[in-house]
Protein backbone atom coordinates (compact mmCIF):
# COMPACT_ATOMS: atom_id res chain seq x y z
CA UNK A 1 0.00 0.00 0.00
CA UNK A 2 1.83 2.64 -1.15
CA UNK A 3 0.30 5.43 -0.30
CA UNK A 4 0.67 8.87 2.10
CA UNK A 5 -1.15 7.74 5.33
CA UNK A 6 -0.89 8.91 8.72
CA UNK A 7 -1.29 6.50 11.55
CA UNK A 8 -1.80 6.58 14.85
CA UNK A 9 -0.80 3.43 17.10
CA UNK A 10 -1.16 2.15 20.75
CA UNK A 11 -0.52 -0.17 23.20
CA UNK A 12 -2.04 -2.98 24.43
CA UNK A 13 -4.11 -0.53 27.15
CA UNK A 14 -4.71 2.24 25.28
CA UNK A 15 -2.91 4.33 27.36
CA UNK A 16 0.13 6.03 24.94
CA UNK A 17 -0.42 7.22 21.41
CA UNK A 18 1.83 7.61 18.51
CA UNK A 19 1.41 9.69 15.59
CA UNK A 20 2.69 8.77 12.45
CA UNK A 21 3.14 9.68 8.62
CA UNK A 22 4.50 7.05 5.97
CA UNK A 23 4.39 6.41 2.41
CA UNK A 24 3.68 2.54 2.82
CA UNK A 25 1.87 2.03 5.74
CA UNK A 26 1.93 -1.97 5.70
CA UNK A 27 5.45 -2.07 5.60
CA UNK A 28 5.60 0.55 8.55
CA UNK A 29 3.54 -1.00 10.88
CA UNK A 30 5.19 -4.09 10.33
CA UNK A 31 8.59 -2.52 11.37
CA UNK A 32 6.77 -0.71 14.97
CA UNK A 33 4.79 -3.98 15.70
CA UNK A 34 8.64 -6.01 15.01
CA UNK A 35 10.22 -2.79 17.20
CA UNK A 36 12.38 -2.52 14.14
CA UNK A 37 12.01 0.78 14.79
CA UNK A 38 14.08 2.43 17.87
CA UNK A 39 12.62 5.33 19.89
CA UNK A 40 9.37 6.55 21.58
CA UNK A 41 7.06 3.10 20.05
CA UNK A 42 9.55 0.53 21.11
CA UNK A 43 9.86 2.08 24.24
CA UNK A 44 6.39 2.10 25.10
CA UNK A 45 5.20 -0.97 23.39
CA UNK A 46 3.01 1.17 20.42
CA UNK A 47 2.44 -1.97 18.25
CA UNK A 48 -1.30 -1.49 17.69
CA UNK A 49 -2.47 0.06 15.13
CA UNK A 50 -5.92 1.80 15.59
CA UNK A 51 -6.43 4.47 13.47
CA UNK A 52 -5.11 5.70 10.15
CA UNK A 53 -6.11 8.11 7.01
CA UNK A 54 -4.59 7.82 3.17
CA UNK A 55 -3.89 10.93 1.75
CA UNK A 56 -2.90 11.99 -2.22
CA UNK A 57 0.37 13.91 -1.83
CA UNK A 58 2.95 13.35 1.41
CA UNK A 59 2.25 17.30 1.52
CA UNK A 60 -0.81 16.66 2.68
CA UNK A 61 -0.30 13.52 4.99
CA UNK A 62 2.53 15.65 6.76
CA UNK A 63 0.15 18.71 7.57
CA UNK A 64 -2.40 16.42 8.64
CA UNK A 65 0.07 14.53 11.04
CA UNK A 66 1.20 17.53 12.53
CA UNK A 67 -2.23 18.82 13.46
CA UNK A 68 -3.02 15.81 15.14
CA UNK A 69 0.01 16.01 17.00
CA UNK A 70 -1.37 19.17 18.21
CA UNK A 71 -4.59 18.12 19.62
CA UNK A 72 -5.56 17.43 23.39
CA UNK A 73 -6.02 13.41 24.01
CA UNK A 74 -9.72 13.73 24.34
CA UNK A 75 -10.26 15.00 21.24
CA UNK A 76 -7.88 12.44 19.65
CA UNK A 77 -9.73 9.78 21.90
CA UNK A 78 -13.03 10.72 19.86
CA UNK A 79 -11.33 10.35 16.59
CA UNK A 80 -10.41 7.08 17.11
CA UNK A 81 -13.63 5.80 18.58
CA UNK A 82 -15.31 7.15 15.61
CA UNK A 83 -13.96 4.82 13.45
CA UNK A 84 -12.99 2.39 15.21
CA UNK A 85 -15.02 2.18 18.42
CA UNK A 86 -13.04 -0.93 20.22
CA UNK A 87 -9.87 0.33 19.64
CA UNK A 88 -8.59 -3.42 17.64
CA UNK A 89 -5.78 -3.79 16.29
CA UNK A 90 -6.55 -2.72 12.24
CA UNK A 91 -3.45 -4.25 10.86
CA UNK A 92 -4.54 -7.40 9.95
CA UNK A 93 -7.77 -6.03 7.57
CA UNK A 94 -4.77 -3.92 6.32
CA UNK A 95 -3.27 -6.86 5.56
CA UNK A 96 -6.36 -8.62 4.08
CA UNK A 97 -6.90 -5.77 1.90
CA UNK A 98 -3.44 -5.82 0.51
């Protein structure tokens, strides 16, 4: 899937967020959920991803990503529960849509 997305990931409570941007998202959540990927996710365990958006130019994706990094918890709570209302894990209907 390669396409601009921003992502936002978890861990197994729900407690930390991470805010992402990538240009293949499969291959990126891959590398958190395998903690190929040093700093602030492996740390805290961020292997779940719950939330993401696709986007038609990185421009985009980047702007977006930084305005969500902006934003209180609650509000980013409510964005995720929007779409995905039991917080799962959406990587593996990633997968299946691949």
């Amino acid at each position: 899937m390669k396409t601009p997305s921003i992502y936002i990931l978890t861990n197994h409570h729900n407690t930390t967020l991470y805010i992402g941007v990538t240009s293949d998202l499969i291959q990126r959540i891959y590398q958190h959920k395998n903690k190929l990927v040093k700093g602030f996710s492996a740390k805290y365990n961020l292997t779940k991803l719950v939330y993401f958006e696709q986007f038609e130019d990185m421009e985009n994706a980047i702007l977006r990503e930084k305005r969500l990094k902006k934003w209180h918890r609650q509000w980013k709570n409510r964005l995720i529960a929007e779409i995905n209302p039991g917080w799962r894990d959406l990587y593996p209907e990633l997968l299946a849509c691949k």
